[in-house]
N, C-alpha and C. Protein backbone atom coordinates (compact mmCIF):
# COMPACT_ATOMS: atom_id res chain seq x y z
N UNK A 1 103.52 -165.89 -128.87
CA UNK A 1 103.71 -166.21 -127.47
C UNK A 1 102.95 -167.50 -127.16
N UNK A 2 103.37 -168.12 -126.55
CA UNK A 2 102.87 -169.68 -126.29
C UNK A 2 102.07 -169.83 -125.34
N UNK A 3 101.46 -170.45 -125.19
CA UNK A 3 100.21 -170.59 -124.21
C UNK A 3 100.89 -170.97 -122.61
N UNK A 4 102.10 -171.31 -122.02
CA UNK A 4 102.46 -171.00 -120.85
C UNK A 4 102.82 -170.00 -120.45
N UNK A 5 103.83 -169.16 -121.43
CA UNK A 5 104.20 -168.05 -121.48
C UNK A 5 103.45 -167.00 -120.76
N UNK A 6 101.73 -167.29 -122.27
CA UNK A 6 100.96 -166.43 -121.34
C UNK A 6 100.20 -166.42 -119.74
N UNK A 7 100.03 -167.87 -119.40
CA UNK A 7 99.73 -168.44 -118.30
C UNK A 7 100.82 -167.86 -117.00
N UNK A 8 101.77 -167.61 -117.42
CA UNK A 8 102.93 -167.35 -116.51
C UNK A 8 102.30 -165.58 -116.27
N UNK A 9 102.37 -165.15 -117.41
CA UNK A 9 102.60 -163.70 -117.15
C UNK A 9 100.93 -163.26 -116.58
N UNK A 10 99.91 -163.98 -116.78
CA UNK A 10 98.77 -163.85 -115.96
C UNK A 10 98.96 -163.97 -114.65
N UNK A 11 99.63 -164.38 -114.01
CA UNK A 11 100.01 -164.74 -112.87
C UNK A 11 100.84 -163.08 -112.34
N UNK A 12 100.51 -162.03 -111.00
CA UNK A 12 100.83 -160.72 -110.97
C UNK A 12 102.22 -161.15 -109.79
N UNK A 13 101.86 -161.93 -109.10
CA UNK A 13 102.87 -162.56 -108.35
C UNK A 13 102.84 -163.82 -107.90
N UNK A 14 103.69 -164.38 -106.63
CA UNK A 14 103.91 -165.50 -106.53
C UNK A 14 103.25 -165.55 -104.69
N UNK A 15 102.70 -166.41 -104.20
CA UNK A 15 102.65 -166.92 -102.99
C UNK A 15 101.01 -166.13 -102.54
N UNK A 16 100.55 -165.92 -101.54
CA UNK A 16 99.34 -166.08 -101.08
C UNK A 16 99.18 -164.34 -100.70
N UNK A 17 98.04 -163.89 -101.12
CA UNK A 17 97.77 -162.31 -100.97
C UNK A 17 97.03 -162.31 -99.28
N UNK A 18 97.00 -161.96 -99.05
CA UNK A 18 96.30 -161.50 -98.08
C UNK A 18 94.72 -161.96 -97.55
N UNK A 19 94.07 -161.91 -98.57
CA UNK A 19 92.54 -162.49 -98.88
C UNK A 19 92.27 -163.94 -99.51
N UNK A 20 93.91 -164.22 -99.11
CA UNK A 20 93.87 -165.79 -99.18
C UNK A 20 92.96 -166.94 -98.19
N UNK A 21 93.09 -166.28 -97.07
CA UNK A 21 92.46 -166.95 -96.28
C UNK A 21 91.05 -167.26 -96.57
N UNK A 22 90.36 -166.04 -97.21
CA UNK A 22 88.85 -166.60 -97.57
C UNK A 22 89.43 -168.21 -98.61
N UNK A 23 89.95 -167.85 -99.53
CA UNK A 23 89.68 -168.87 -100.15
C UNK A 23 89.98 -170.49 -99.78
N UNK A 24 91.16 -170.21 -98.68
CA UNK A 24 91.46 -171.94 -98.11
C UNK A 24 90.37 -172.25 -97.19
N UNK A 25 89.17 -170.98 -96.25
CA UNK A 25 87.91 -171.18 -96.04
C UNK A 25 87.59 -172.01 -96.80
N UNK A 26 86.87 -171.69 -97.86
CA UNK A 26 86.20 -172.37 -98.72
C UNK A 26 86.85 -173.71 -99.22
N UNK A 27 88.01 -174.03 -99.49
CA UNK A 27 88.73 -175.23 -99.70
C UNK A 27 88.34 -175.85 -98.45
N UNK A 28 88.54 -175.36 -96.75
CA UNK A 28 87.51 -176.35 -95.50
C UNK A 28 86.58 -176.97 -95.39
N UNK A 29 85.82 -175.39 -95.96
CA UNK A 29 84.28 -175.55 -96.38
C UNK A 29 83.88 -176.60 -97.01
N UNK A 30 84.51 -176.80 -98.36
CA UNK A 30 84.41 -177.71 -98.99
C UNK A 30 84.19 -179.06 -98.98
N UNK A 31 85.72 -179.63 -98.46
CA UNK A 31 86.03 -180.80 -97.96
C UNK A 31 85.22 -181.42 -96.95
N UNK A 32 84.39 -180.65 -95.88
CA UNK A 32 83.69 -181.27 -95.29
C UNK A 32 82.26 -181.81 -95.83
N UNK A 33 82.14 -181.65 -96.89
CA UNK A 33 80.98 -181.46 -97.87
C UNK A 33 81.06 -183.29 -98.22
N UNK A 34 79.81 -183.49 -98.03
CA UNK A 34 79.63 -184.72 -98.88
C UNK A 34 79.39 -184.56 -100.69
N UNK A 35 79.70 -185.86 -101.10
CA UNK A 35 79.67 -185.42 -102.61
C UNK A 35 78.26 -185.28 -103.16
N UNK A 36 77.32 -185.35 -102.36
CA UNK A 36 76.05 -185.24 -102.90
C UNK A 36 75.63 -183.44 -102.46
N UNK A 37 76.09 -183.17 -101.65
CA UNK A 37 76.11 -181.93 -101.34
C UNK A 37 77.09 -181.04 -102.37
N UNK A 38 77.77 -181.32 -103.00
CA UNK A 38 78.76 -181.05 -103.56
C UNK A 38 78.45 -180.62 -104.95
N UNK A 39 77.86 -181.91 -105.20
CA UNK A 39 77.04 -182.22 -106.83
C UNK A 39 75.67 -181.04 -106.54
N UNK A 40 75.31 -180.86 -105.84
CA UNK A 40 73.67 -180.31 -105.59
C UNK A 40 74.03 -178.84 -105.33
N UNK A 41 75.38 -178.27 -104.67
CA UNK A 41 76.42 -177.24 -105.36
C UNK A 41 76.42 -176.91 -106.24
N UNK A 42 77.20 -177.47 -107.02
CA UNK A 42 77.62 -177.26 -108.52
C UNK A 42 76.52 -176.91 -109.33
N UNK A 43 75.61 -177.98 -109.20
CA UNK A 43 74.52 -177.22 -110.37
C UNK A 43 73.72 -176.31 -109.95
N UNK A 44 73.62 -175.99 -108.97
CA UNK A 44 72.94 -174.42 -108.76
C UNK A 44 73.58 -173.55 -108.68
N UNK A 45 74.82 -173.51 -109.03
CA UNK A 45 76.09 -172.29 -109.54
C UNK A 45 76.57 -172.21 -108.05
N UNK A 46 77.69 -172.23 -107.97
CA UNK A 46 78.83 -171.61 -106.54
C UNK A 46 78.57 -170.16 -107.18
N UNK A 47 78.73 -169.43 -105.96
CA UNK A 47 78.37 -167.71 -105.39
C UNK A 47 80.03 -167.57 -106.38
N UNK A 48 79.94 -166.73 -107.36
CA UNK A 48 81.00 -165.90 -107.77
C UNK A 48 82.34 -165.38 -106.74
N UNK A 49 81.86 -164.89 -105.19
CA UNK A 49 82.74 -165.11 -104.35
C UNK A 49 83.77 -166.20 -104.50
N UNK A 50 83.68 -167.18 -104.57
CA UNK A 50 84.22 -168.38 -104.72
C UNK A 50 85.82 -167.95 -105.42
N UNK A 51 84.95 -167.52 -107.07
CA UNK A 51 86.15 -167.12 -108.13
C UNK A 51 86.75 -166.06 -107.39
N UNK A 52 86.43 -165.02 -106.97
CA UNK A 52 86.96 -163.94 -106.32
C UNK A 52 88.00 -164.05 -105.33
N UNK A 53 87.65 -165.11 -104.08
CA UNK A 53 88.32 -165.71 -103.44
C UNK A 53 89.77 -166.12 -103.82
N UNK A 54 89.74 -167.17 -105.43
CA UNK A 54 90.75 -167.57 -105.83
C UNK A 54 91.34 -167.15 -106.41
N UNK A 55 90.69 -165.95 -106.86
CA UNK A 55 91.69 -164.82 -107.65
C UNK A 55 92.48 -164.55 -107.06
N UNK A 56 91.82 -164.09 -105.53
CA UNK A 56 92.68 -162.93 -104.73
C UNK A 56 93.83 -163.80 -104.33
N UNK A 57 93.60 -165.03 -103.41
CA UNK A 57 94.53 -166.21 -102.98
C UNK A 57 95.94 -166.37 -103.79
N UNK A 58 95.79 -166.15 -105.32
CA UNK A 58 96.79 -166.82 -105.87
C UNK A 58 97.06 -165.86 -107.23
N UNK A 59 96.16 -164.33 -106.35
CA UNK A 59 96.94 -162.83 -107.39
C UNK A 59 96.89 -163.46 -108.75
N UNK A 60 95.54 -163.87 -109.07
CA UNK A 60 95.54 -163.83 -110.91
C UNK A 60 95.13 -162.78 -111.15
N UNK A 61 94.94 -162.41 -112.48
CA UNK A 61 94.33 -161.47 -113.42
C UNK A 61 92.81 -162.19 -113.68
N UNK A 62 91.92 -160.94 -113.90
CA UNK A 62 90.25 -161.40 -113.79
C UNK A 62 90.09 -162.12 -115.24
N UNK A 63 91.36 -162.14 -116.28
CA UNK A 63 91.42 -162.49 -117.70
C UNK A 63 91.80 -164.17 -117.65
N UNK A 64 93.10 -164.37 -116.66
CA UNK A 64 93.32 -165.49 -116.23
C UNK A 64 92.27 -166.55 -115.00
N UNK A 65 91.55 -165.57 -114.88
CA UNK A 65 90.47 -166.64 -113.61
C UNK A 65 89.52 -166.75 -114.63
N UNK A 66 88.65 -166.27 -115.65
CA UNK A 66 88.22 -166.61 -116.79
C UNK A 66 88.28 -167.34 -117.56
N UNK A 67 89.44 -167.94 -117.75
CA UNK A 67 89.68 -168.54 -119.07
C UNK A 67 89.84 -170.23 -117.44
N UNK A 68 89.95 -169.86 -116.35
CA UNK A 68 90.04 -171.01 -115.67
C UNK A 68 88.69 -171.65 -115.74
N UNK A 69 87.85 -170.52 -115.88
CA UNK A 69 86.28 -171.16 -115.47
C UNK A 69 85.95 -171.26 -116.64
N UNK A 70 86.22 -170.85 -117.76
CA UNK A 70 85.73 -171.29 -118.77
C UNK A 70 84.78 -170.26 -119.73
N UNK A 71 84.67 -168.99 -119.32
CA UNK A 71 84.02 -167.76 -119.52
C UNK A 71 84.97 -166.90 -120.11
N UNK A 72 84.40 -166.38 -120.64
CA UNK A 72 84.51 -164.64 -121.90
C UNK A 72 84.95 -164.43 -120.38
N UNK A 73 85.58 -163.01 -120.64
CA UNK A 73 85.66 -162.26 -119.76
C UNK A 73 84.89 -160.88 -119.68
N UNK A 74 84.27 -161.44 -120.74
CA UNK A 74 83.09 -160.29 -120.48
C UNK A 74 81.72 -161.32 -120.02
N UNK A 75 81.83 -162.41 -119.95
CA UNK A 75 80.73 -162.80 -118.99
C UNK A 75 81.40 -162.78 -117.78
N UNK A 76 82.48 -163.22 -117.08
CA UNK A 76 82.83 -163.33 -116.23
C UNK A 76 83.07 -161.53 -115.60
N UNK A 77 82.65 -160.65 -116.08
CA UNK A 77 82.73 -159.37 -115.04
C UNK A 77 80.98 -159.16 -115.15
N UNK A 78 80.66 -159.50 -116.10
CA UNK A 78 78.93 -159.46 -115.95
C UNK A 78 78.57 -160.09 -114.91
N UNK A 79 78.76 -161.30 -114.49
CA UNK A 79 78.52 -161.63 -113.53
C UNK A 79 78.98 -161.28 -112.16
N UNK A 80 79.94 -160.91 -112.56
CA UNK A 80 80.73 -160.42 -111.24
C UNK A 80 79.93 -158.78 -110.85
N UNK A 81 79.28 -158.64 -111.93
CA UNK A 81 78.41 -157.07 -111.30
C UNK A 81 77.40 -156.92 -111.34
N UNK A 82 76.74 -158.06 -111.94
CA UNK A 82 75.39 -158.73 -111.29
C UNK A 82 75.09 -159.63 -110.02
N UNK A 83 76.38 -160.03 -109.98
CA UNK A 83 76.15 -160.71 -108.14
C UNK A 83 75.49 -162.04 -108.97
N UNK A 84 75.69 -162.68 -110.35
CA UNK A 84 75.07 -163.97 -110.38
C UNK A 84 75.90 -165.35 -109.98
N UNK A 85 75.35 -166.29 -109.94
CA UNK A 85 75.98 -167.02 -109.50
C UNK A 85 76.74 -167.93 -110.66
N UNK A 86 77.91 -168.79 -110.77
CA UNK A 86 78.29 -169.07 -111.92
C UNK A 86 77.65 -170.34 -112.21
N UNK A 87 77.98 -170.23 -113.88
CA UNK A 87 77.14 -172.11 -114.31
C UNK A 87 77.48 -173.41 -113.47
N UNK A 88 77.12 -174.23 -113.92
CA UNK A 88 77.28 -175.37 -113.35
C UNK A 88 78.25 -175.95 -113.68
N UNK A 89 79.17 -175.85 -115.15
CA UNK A 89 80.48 -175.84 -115.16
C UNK A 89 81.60 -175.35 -114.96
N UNK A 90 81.65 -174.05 -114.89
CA UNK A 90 82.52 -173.10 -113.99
C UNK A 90 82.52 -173.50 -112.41
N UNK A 91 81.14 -173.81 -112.17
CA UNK A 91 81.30 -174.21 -110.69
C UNK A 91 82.14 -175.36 -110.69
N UNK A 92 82.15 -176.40 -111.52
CA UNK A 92 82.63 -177.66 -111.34
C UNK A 92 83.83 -177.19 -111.54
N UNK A 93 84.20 -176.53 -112.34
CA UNK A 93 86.27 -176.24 -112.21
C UNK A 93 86.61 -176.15 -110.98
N UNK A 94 85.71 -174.81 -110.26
CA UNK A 94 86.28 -174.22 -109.05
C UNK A 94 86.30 -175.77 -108.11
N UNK A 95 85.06 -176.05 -108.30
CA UNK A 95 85.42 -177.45 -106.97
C UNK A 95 86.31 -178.11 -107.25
N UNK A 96 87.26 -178.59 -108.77
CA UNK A 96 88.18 -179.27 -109.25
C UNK A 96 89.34 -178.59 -108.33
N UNK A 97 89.30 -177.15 -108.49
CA UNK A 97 90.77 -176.39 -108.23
C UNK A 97 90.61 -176.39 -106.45
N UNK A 98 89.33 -176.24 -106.14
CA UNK A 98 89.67 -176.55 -104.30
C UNK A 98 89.71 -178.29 -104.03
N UNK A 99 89.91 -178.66 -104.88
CA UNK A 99 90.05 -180.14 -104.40
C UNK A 99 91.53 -180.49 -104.40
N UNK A 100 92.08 -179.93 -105.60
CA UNK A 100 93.65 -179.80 -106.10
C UNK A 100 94.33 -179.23 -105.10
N UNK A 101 93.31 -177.76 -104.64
CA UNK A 101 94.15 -177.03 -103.35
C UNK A 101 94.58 -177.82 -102.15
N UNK A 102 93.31 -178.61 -101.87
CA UNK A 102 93.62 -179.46 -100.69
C UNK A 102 94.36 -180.26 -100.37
N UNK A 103 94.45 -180.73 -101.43
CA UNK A 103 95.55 -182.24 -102.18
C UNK A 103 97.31 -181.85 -101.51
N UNK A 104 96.96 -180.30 -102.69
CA UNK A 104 98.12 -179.89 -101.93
C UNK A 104 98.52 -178.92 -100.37
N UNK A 105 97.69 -178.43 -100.12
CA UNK A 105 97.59 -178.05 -98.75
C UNK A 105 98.59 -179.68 -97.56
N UNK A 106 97.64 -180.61 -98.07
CA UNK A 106 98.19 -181.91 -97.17
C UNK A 106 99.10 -182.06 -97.38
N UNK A 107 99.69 -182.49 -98.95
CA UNK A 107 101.01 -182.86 -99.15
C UNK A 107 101.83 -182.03 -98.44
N UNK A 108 101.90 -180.51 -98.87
CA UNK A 108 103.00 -179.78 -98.06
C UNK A 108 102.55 -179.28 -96.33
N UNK A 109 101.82 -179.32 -95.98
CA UNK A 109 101.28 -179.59 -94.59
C UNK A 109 101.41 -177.83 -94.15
N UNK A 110 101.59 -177.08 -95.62
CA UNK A 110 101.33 -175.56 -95.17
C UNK A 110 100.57 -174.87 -95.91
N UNK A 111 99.58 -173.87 -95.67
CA UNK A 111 99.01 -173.01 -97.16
C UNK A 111 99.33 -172.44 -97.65
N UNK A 112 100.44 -171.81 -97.42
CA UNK A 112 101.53 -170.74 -98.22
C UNK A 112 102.43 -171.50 -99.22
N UNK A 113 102.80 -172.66 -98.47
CA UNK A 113 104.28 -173.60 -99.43
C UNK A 113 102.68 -174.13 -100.67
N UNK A 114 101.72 -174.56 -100.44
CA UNK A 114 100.74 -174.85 -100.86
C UNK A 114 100.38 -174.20 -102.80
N UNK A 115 100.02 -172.92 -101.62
CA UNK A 115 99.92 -171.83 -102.76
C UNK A 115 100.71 -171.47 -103.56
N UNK A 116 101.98 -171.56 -103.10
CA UNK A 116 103.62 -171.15 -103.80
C UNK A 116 103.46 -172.43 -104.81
N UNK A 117 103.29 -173.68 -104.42
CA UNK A 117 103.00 -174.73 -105.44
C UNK A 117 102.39 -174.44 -106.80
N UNK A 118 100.88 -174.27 -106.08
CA UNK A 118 99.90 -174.22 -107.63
C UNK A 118 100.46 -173.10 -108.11
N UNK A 119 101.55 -172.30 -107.69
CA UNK A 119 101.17 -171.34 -108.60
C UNK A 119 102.34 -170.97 -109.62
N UNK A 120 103.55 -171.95 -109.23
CA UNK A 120 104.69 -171.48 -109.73
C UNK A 120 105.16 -172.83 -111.18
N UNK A 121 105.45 -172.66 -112.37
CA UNK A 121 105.40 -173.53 -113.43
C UNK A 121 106.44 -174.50 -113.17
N UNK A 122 105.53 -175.63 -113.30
CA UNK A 122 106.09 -177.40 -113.45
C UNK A 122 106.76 -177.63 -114.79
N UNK A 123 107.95 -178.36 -114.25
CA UNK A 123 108.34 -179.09 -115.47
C UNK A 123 108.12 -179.88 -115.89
N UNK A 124 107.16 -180.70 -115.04
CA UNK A 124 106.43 -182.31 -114.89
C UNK A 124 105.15 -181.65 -116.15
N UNK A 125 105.09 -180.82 -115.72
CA UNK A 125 103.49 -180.37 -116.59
C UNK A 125 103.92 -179.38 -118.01
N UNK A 126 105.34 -179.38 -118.59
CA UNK A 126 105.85 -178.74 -119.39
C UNK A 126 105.42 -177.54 -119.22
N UNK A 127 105.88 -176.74 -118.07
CA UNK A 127 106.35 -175.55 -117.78
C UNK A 127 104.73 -174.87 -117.49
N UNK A 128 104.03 -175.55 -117.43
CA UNK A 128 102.80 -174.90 -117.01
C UNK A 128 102.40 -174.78 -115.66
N UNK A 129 101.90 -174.00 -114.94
CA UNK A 129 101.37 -173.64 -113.53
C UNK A 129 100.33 -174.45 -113.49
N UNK A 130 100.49 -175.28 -112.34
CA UNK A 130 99.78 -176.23 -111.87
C UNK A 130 98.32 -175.68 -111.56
N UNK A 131 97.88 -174.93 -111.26
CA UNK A 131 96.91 -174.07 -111.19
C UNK A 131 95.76 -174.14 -112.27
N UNK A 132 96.19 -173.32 -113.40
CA UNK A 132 95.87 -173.28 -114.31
C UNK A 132 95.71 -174.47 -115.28
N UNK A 133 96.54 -175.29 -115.03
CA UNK A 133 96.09 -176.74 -115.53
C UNK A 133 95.30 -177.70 -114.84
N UNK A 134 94.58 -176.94 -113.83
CA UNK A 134 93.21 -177.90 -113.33
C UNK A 134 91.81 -177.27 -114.32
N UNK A 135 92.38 -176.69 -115.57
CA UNK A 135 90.98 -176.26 -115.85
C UNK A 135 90.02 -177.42 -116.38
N UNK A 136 90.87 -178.59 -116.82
CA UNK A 136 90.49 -179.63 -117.34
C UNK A 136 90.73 -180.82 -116.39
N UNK A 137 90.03 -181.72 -116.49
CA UNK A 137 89.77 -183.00 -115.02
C UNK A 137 91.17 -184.01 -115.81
N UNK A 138 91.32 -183.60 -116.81
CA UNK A 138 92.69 -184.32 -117.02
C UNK A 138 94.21 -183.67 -116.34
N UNK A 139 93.96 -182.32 -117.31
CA UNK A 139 95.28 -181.77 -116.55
C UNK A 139 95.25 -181.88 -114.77
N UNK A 140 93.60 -181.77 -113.99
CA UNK A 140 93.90 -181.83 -112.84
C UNK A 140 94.32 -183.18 -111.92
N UNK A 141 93.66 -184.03 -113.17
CA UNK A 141 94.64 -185.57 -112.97
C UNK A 141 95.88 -185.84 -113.21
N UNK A 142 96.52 -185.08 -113.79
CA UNK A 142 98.26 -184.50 -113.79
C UNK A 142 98.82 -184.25 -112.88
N UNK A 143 98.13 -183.10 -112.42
CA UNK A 143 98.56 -182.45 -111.00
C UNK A 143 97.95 -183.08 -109.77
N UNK A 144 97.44 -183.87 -109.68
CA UNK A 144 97.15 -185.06 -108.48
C UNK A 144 98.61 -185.71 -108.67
N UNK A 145 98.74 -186.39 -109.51
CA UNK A 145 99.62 -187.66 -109.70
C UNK A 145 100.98 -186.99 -108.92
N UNK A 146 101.46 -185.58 -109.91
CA UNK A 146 102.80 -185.13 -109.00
C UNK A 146 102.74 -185.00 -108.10
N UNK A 147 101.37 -184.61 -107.17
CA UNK A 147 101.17 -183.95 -106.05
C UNK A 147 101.62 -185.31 -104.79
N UNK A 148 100.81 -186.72 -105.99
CA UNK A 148 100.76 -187.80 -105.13
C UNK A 148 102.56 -188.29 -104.87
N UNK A 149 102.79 -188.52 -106.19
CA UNK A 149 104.63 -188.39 -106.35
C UNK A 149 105.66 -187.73 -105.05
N UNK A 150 105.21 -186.38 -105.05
CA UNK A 150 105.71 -185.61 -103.91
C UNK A 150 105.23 -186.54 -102.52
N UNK A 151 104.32 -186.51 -102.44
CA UNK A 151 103.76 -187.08 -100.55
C UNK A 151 104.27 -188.42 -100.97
N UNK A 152 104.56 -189.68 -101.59
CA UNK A 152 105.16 -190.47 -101.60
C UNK A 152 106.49 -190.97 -101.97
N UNK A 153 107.23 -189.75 -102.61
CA UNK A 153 108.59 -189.60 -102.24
C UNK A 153 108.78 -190.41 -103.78
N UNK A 154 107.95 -190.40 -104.67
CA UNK A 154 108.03 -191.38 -106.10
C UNK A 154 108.54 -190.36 -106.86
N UNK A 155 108.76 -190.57 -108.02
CA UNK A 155 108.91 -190.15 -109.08
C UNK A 155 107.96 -189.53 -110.24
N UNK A 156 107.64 -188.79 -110.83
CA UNK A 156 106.27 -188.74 -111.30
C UNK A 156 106.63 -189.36 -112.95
């Protein structure tokens, strides 16, 4: 099975759960944040809430929000039942993926069409969920570019 394949089927459904709203909070939250505030974030770990948030938002599996942040999934429930806060690189994904959120929040000017975005597989990105390909600042420089493509009516 190929690595979108499985990316796809991590995914339990499509469009925004209910407890979405915490997480486009935190995408607000965020954005109003200067980048020094941001940076001074990150390395003292974002509150695990955070991941939780984006789980719930965009109905992953706790196996698929793991492998986003970059964690075992047996660190990633350790922490999640220790209440610790995550590293300083897991944190930096999550701020990657609420930055991506926002990107697209604007472009489509809704949080639902938003969410339906990151979450449903690109052909621009060879069939991978835009989502899941912000785990890396490249792939999330992928998914800027289409995102930018779309709000400027270009081509990607």
């Amino acid at each position: 099975m190929d690595t979108n394949t499985r990316d796809r089927e991590a995914f339990r459904a499509r469009g925004a759960a209910p407890a979405g709203n915490s997480f486009w909070s935190l995408v607000e939250k965020r954005s109003t944040m200067s980048e020094l505030e941001r940076v001074k974030t990150i390395r003292s770990g974002l509150p695990l809430d955070w991941a939780s948030a984006t789980k719930d938002a965009f109905r992953i599996s706790s196996g698929a929000m793991s492998k986003m942040l970059g964690l075992s999934l047996a660190t990633y429930e350790r922490r999640r039942k220790d209440a610790k806060p995550l590293d300083a690189s897991a944190s930096e994904r999550l701020d990657r993926i609420a930055d991506v959120a926002k990107l697209a929040e604007d472009v489509f000017e809704d949080r639902e069409e938003a969410t339906r975005w990151l979450s449903t597989p690109n052909e621009a990105l060879g069939g991978a969920i835009p989502l899941l390909h912000c785990d890396t600042e490249i792939g999330a420089r992928q998914v800027r570019r289409i995102l930018h493509a779309l709000e400027w009516g270009g081509v990607v």
